[in-house]
PDB file of N, CA and C in Angstrom:
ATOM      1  N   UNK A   1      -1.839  -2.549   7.027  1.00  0.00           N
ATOM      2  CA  UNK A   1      -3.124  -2.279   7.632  1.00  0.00           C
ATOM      3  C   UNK A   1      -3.178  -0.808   7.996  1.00  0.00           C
ATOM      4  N   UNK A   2      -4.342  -0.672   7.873  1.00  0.00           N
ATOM      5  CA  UNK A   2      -4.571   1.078   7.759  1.00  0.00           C
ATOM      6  C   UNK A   2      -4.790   1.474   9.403  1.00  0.00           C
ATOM      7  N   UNK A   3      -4.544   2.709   9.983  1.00  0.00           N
ATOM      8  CA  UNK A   3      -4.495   2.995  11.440  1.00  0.00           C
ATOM      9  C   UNK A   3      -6.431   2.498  11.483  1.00  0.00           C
ATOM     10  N   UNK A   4      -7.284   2.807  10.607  1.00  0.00           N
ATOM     11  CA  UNK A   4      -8.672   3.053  10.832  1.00  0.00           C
ATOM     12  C   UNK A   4      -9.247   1.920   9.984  1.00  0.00           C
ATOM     13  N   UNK A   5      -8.749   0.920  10.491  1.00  0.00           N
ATOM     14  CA  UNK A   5      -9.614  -0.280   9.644  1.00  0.00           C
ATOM     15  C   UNK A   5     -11.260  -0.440   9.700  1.00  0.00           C
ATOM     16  N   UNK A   6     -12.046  -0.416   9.260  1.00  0.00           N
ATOM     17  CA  UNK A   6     -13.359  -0.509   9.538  1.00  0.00           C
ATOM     18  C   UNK A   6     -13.788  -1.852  10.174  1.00  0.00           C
ATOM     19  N   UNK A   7     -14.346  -2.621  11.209  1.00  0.00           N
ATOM     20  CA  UNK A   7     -14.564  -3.426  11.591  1.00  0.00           C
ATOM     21  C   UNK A   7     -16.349  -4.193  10.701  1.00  0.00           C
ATOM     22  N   UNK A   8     -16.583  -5.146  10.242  1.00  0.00           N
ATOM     23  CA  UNK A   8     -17.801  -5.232   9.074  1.00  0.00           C
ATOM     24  C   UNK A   8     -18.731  -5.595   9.882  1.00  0.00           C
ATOM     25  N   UNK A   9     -18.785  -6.020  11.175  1.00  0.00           N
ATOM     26  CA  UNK A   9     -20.014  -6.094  12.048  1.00  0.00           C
ATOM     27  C   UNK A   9     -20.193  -6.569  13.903  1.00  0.00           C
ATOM     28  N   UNK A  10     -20.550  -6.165  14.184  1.00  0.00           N
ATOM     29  CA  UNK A  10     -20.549  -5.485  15.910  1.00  0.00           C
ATOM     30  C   UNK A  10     -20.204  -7.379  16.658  1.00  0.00           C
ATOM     31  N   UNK A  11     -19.427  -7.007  17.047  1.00  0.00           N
ATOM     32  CA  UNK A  11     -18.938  -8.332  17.964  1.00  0.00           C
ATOM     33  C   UNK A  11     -19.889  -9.128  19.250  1.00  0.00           C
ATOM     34  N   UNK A  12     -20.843  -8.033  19.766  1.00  0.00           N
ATOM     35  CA  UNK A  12     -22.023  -8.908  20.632  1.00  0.00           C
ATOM     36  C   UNK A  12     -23.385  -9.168  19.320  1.00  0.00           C
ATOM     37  N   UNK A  13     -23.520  -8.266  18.972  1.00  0.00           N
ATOM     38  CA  UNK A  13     -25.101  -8.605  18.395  1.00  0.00           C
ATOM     39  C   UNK A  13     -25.013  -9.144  16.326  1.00  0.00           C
ATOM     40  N   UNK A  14     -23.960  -8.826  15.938  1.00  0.00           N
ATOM     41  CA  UNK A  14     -23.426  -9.241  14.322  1.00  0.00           C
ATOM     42  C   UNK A  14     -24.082  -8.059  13.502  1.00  0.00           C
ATOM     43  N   UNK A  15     -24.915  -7.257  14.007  1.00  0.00           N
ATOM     44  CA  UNK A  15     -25.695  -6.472  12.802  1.00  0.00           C
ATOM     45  C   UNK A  15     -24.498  -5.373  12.492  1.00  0.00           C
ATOM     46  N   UNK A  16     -24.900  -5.101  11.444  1.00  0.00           N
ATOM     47  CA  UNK A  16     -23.289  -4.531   9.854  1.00  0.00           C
ATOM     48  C   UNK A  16     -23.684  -3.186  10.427  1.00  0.00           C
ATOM     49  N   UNK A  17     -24.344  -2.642  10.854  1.00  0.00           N
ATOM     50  CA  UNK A  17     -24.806  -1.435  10.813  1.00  0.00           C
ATOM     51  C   UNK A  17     -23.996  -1.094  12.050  1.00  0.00           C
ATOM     52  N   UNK A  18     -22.460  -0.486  11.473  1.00  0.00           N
ATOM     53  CA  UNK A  18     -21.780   0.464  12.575  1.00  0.00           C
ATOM     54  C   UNK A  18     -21.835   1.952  11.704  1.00  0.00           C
ATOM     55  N   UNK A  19     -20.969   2.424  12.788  1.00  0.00           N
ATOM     56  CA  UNK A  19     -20.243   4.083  12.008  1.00  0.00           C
ATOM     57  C   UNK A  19     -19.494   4.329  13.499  1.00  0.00           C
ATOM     58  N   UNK A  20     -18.494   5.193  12.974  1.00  0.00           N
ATOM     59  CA  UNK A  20     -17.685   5.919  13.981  1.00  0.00           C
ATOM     60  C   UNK A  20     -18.022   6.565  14.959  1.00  0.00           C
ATOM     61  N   UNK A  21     -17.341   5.898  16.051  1.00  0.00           N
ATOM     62  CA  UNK A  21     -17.796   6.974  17.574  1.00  0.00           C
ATOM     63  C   UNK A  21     -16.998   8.133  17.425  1.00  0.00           C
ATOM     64  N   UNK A  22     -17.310   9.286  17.348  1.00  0.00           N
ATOM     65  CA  UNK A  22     -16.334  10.351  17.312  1.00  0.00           C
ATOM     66  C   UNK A  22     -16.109  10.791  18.842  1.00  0.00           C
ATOM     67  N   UNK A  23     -14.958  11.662  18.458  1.00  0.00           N
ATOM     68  CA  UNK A  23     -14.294  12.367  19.640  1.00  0.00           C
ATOM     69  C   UNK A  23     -13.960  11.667  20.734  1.00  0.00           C
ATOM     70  N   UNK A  24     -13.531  10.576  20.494  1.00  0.00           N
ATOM     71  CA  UNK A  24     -13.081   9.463  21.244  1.00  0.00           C
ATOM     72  C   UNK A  24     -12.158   8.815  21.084  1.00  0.00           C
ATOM     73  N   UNK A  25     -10.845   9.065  19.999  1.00  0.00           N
ATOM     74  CA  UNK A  25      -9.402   8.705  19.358  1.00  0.00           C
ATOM     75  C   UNK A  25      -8.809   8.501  20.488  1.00  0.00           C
ATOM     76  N   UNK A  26      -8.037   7.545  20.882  1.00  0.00           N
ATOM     77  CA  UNK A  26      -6.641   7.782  21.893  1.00  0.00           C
ATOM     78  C   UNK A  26      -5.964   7.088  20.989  1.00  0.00           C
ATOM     79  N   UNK A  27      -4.362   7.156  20.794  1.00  0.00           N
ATOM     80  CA  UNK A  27      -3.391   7.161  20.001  1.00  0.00           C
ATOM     81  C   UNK A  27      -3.072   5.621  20.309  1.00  0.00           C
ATOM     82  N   UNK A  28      -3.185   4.605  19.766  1.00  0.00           N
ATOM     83  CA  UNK A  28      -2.278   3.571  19.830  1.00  0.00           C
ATOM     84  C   UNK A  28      -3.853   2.663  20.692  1.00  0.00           C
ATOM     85  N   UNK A  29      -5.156   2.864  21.318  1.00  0.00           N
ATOM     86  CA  UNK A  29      -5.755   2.323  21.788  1.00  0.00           C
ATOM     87  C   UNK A  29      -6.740   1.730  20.682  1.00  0.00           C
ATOM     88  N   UNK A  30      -6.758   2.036  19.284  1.00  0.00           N
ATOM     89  CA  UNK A  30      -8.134   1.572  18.403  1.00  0.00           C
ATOM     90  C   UNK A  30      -9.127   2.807  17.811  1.00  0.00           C
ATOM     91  N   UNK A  31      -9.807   2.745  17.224  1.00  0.00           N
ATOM     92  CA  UNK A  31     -10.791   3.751  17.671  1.00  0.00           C
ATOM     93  C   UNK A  31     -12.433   2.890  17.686  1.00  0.00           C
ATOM     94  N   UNK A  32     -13.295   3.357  18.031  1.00  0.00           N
ATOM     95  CA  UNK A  32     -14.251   3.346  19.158  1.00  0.00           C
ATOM     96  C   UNK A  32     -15.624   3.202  17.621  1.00  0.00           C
ATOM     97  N   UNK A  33     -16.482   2.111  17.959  1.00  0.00           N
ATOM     98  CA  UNK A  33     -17.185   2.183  16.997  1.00  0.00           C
ATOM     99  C   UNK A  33     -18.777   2.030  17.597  1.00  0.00           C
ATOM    100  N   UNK A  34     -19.536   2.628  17.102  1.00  0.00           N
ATOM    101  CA  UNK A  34     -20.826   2.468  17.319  1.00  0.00           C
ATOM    102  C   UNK A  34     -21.939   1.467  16.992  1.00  0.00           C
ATOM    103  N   UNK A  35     -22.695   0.793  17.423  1.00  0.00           N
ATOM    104  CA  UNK A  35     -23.623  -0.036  17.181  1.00  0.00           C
ATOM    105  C   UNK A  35     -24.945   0.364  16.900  1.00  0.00           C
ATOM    106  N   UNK A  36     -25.258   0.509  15.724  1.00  0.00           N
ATOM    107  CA  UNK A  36     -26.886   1.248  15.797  1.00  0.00           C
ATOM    108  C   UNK A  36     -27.857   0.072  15.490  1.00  0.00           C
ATOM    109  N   UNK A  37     -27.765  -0.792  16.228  1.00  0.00           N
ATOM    110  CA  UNK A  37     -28.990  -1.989  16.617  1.00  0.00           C
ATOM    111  C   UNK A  37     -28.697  -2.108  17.560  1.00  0.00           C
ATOM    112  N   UNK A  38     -27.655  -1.952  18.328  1.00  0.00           N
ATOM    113  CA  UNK A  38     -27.641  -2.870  19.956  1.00  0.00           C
ATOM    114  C   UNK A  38     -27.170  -1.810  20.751  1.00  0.00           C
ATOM    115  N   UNK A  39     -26.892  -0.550  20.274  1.00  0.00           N
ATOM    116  CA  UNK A  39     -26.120   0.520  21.045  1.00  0.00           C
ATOM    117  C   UNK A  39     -25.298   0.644  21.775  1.00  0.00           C
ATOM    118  N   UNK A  40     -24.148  -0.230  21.700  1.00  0.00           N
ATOM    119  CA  UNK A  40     -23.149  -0.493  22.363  1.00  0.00           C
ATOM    120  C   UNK A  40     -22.016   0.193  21.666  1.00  0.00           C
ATOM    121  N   UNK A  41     -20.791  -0.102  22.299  1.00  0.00           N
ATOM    122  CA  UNK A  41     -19.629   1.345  21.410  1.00  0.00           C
ATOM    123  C   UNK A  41     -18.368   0.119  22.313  1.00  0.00           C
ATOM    124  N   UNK A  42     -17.824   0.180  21.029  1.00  0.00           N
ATOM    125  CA  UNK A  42     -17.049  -0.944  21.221  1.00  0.00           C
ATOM    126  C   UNK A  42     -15.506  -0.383  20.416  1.00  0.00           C
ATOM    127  N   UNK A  43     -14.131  -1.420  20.568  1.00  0.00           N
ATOM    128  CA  UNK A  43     -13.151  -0.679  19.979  1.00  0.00           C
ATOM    129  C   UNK A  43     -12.345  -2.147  19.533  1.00  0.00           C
ATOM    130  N   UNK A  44     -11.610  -2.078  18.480  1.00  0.00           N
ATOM    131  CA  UNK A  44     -11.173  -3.244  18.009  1.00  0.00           C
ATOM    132  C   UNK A  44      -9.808  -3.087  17.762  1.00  0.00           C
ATOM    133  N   UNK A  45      -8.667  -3.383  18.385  1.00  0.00           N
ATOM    134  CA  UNK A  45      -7.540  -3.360  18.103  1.00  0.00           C
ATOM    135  C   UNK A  45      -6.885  -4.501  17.381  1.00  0.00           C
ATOM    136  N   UNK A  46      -6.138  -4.356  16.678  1.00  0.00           N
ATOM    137  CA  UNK A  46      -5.088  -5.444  15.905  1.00  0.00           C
ATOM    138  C   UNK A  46      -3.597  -4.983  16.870  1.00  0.00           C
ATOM    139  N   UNK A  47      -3.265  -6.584  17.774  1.00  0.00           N
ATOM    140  CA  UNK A  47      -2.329  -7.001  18.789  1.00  0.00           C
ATOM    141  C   UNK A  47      -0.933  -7.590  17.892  1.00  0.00           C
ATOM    142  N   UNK A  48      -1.289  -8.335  17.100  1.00  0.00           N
ATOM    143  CA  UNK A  48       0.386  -8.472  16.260  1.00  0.00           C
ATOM    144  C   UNK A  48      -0.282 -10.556  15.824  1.00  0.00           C
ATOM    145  N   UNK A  49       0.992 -10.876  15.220  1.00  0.00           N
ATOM    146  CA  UNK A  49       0.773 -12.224  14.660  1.00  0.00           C
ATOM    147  C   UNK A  49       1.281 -12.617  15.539  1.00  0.00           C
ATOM    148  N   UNK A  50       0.777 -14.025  15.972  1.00  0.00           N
ATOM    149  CA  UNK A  50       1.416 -15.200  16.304  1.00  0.00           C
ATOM    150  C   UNK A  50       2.831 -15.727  16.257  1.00  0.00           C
ATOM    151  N   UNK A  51       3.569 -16.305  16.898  1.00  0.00           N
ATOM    152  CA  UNK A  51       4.814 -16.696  16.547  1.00  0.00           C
ATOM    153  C   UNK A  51       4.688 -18.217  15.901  1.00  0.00           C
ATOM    154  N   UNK A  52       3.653 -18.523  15.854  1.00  0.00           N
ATOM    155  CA  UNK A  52       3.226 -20.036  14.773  1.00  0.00           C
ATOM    156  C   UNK A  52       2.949 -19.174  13.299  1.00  0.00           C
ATOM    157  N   UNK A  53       1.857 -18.212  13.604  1.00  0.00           N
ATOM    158  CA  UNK A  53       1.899 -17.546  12.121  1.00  0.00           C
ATOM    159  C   UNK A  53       3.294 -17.406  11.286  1.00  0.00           C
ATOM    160  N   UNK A  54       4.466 -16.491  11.751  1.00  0.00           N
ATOM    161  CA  UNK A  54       5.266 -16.059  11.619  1.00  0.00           C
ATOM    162  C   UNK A  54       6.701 -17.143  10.940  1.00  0.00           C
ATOM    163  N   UNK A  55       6.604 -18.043  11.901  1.00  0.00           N
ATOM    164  CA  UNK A  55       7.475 -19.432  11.524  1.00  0.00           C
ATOM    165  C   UNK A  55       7.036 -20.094  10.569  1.00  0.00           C
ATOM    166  N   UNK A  56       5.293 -20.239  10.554  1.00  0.00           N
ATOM    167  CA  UNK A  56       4.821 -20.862   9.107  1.00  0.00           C
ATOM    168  C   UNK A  56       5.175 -20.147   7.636  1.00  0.00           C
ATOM    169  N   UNK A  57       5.471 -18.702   8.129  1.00  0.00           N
ATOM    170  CA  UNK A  57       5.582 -17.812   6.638  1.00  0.00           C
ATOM    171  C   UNK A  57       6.707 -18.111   6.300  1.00  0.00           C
ATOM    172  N   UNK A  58       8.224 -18.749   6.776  1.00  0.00           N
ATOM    173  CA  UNK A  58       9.021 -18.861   6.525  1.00  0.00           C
ATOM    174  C   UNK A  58       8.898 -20.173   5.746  1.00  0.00           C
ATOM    175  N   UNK A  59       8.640 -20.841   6.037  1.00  0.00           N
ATOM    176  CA  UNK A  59       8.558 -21.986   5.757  1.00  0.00           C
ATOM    177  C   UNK A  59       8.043 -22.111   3.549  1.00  0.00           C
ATOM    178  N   UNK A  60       9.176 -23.082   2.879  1.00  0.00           N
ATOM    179  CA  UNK A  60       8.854 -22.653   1.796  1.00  0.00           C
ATOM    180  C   UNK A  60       7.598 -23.663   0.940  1.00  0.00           C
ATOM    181  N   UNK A  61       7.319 -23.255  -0.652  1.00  0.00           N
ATOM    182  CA  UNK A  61       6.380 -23.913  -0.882  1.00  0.00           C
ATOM    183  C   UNK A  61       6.899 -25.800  -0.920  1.00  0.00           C
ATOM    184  N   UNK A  62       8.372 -25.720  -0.699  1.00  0.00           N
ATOM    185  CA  UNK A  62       8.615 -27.338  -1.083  1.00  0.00           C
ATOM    186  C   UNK A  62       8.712 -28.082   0.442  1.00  0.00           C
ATOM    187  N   UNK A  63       8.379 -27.312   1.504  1.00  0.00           N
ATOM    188  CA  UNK A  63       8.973 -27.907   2.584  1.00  0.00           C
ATOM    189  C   UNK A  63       9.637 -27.809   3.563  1.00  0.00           C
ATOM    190  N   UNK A  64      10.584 -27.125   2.830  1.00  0.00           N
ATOM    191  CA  UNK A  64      12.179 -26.858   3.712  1.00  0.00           C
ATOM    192  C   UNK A  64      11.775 -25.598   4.399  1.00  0.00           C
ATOM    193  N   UNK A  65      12.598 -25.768   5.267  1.00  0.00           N
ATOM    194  CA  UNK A  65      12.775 -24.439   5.850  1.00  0.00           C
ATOM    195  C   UNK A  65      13.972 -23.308   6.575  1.00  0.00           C
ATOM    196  N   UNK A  66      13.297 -22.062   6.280  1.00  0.00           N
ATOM    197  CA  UNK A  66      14.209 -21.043   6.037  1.00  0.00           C
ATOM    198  C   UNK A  66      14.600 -20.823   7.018  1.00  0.00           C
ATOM    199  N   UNK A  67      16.246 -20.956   7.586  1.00  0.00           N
ATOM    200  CA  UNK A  67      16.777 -20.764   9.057  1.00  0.00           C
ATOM    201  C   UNK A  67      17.151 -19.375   9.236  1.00  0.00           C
ATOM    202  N   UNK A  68      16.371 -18.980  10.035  1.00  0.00           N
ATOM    203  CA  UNK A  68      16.917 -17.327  10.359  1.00  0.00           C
ATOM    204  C   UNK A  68      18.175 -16.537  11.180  1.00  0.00           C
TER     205      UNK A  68
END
């Protein structure tokens, strides 16, 4: 996943129509996106997988599973 993932549409109102909040980067916080229907400025971080995600990936296509 890329540091600047584009988010495809605004989390209160759904309309697609973002673009970048500039001059507003902090390192490790997201960056900051604009709403041009609802005008809100919002920021979307990716927190990490699940530890159910993670145990399911091990797990193989027959069943068994992979002891770590």
């Amino acid at each position: 996943m890329s540091e600047r993932a584009a988010p495809h549409y605004c989390p209160y109102c759904g309309d697609e129509d973002l673009m970048p909040h500039e001059g507003d980067a902090e390192k490790g916080a997201g960056y900051a996106w604009d709403c041009m229907s609802c005008a809100r400025v919002f920021r979307v971080k990716f927190v990490g997988l699940r530890a159910a995600a993670v145990a399911s990936a091990e797990r193989h296509t027959d069943g068994t599973v992979e002891n770590a």
